[in-house]
Protein backbone atom coordinates (compact mmCIF):
# COMPACT_ATOMS: atom_id res chain seq x y z
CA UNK A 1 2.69 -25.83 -3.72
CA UNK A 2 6.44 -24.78 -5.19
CA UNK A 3 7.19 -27.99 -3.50
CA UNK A 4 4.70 -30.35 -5.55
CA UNK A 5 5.75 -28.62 -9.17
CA UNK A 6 9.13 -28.99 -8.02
CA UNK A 7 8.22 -32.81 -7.10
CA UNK A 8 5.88 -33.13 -10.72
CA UNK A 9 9.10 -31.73 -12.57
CA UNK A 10 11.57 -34.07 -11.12
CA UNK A 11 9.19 -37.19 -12.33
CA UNK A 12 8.75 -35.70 -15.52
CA UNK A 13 12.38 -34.99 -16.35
CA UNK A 14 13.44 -39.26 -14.88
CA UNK A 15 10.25 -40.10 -17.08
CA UNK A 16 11.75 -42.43 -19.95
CA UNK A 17 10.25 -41.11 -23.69
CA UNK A 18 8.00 -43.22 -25.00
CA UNK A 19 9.55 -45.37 -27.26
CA UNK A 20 9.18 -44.91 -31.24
CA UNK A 21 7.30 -47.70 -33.06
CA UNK A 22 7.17 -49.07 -36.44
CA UNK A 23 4.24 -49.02 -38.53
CA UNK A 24 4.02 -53.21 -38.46
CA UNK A 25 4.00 -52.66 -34.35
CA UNK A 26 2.05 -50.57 -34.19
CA UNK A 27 -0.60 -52.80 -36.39
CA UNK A 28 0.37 -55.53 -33.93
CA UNK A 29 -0.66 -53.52 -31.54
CA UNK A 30 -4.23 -52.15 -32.38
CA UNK A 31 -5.25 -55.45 -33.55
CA UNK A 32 -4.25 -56.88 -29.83
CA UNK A 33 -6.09 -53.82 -28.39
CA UNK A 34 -8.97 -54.06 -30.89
CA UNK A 35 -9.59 -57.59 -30.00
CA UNK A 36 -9.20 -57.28 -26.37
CA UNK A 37 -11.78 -54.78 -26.03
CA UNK A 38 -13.99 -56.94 -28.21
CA UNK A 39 -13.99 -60.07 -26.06
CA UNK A 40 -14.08 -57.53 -23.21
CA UNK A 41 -17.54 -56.16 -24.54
CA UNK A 42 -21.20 -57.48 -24.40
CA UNK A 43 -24.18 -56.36 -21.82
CA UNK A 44 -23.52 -52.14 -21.16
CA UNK A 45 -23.32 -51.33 -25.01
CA UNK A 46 -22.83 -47.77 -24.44
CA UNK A 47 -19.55 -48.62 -21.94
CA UNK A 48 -18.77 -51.17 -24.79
CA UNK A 49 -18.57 -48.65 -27.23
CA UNK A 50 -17.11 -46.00 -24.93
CA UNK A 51 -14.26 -48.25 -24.32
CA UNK A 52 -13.16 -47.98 -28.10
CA UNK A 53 -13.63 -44.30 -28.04
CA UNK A 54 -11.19 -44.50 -24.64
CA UNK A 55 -8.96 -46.39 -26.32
CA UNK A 56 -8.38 -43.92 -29.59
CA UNK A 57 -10.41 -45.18 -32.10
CA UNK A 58 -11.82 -43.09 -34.43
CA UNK A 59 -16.27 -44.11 -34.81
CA UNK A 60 -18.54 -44.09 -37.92
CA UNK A 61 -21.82 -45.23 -37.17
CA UNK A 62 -24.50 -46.41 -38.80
CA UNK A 63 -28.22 -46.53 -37.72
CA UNK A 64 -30.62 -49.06 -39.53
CA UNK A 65 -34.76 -48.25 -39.26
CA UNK A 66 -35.08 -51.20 -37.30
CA UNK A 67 -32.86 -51.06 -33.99
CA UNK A 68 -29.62 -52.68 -35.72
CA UNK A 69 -26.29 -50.51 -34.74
CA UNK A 70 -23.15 -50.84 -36.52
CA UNK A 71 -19.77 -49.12 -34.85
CA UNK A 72 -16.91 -48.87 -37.32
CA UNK A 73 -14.00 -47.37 -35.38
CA UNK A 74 -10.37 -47.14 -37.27
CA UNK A 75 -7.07 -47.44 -35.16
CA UNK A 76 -4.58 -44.50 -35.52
CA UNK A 77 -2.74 -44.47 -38.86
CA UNK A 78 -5.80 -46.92 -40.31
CA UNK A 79 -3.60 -49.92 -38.67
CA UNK A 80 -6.53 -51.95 -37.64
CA UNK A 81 -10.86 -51.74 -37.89
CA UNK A 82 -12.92 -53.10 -35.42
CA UNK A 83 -16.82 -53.57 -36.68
CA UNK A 84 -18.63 -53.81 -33.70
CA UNK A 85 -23.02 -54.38 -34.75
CA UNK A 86 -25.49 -54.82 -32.22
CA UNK A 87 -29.16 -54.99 -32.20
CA UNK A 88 -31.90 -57.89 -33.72
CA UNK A 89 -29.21 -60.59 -34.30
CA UNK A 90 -26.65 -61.35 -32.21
CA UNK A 91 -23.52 -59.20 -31.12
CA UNK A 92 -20.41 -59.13 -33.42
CA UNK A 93 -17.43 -57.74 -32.91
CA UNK A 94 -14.14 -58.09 -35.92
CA UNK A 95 -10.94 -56.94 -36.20
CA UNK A 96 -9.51 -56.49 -39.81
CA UNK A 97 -6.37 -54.60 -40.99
CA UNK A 98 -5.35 -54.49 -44.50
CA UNK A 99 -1.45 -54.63 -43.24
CA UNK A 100 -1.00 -57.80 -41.58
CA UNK A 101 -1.26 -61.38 -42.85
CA UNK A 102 -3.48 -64.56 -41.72
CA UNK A 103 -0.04 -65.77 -39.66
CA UNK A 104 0.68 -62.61 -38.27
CA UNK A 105 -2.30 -62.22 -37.01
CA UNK A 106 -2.73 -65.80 -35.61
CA UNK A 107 0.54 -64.48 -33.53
CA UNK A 108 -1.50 -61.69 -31.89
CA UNK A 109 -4.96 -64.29 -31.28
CA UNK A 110 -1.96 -67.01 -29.32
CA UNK A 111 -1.06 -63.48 -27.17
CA UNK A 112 -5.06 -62.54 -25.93
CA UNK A 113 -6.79 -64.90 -26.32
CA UNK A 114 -5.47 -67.33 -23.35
CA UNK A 115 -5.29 -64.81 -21.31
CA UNK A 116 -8.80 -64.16 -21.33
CA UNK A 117 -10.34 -67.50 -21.86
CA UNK A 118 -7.50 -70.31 -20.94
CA UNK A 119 -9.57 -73.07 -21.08
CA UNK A 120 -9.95 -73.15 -24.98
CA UNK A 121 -8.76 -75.27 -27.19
CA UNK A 122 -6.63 -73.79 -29.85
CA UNK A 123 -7.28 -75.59 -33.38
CA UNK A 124 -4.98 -74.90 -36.26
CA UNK A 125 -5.65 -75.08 -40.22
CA UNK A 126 -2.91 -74.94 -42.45
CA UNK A 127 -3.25 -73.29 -45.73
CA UNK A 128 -2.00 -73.05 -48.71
CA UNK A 129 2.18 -72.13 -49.01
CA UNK A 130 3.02 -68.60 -49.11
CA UNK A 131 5.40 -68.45 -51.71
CA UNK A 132 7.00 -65.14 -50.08
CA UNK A 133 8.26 -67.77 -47.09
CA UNK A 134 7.66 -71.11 -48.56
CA UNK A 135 5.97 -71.48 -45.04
CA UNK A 136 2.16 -72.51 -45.14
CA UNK A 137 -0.31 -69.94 -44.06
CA UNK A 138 -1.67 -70.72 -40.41
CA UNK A 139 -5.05 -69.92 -39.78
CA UNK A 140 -5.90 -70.37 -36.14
CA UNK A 141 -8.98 -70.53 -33.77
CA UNK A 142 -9.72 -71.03 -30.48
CA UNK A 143 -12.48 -72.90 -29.26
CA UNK A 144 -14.42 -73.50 -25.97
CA UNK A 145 -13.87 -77.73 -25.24
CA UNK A 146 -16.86 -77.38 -22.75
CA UNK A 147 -20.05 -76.35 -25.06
CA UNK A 148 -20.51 -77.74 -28.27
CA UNK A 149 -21.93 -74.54 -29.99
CA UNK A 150 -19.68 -72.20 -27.71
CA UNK A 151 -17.95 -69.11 -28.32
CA UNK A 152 -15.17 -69.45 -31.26
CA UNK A 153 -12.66 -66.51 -31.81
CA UNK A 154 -10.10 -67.08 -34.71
CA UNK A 155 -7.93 -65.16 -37.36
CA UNK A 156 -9.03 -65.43 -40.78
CA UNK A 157 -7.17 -63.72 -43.87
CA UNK A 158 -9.38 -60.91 -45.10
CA UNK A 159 -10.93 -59.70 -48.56
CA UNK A 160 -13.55 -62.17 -47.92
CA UNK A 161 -11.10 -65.00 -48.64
CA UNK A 162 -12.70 -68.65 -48.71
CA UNK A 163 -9.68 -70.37 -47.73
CA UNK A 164 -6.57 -70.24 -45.72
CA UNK A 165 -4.27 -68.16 -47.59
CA UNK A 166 -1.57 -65.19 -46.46
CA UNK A 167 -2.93 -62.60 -48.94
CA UNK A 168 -1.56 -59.69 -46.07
CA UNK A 169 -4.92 -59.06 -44.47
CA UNK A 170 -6.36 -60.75 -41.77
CA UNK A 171 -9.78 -60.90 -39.96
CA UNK A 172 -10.20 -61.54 -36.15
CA UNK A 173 -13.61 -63.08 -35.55
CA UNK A 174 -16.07 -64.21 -32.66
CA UNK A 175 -19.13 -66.43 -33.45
CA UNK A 176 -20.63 -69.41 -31.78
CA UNK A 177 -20.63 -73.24 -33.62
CA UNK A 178 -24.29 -73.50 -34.33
């Protein structure tokens, strides 16, 4: 026994501290995580919400009369939302976060998403110039080449914008071309 807290010491005391992370990683971060565990969900809704729960996320939900289920759950620190609605329609899962631009958040959709699905397409729209970078704002989705109304996840900015624009929020979607 002395032996195995001697052992469980020694690990602990070579164990490197986690490192310290900026507020913009650490949005980076929950948006990744947020959207993995979205295109992760679908079929066992209670291990698809339990996943979120796993993961940190903090969970409002809301019941409607008839059998619809909305999950919001909010990242540490607010970085990053994840809507998650199931029931008479179809399931949706988002990932918004008032901190992080359209481009940005493009740059975390290139890192998951062909990992899980590396058959689809990636499709880029340009938007209109951010005059912060003089860059145009990138709005990207990713789409699957084999079905015609098949799954589509992108990044979108957010505050219900109706075009391409880096307005520093951003939206990261799944629907199906229908």
């Amino acid at each position: 026994m002395r032996f195995a807290v001697a052992l469980a010491c020694a690990a602990l005391a070579l164990a490197a501290p986690a490192k310290a992370q900026t507020f913009e990683e650490a949005v980076r971060a929950n948006m990744g995580l947020g959207l993995r565990l979205c295109l992760a969900g679908g079929g066992d809704m209670a291990a698809w919400v339990a996943s979120f729960r796993a993961a940190g996320f903090a969970e409002r939900v809301e019941w409607q009369g008839n059998g619809d289920t909305t999950h919001h759950f909010t990242a540490p620190a607010d970085t990053a939302t994840v809507e998650l609605y199931y029931g008479q329609m179809p399931e949706e899962c988002t990932v918004t976060t008032a901190h992080m631009g359209v481009t940005r958040a493009a740059q975390v959709l290139d890192e998951v998403v062909p990992q899980v699905f590396p058959t689809f397409v990636r499709v880029i729209e340009q938007g209109a110039v951010d005059p912060a970078t003089g860059r145009p704002a990138l709005c990207v989705r990713y789409e699957d080449p084999a079905n015609p109304i098949g799954l589509v996840i992108g990044a979108w900015p957010g505050n219900e914008a109706d075009a391409c624009v880096e307005n520093g929020t951003s939206i990261l979607y799944q629907s199906y071309r229908v």
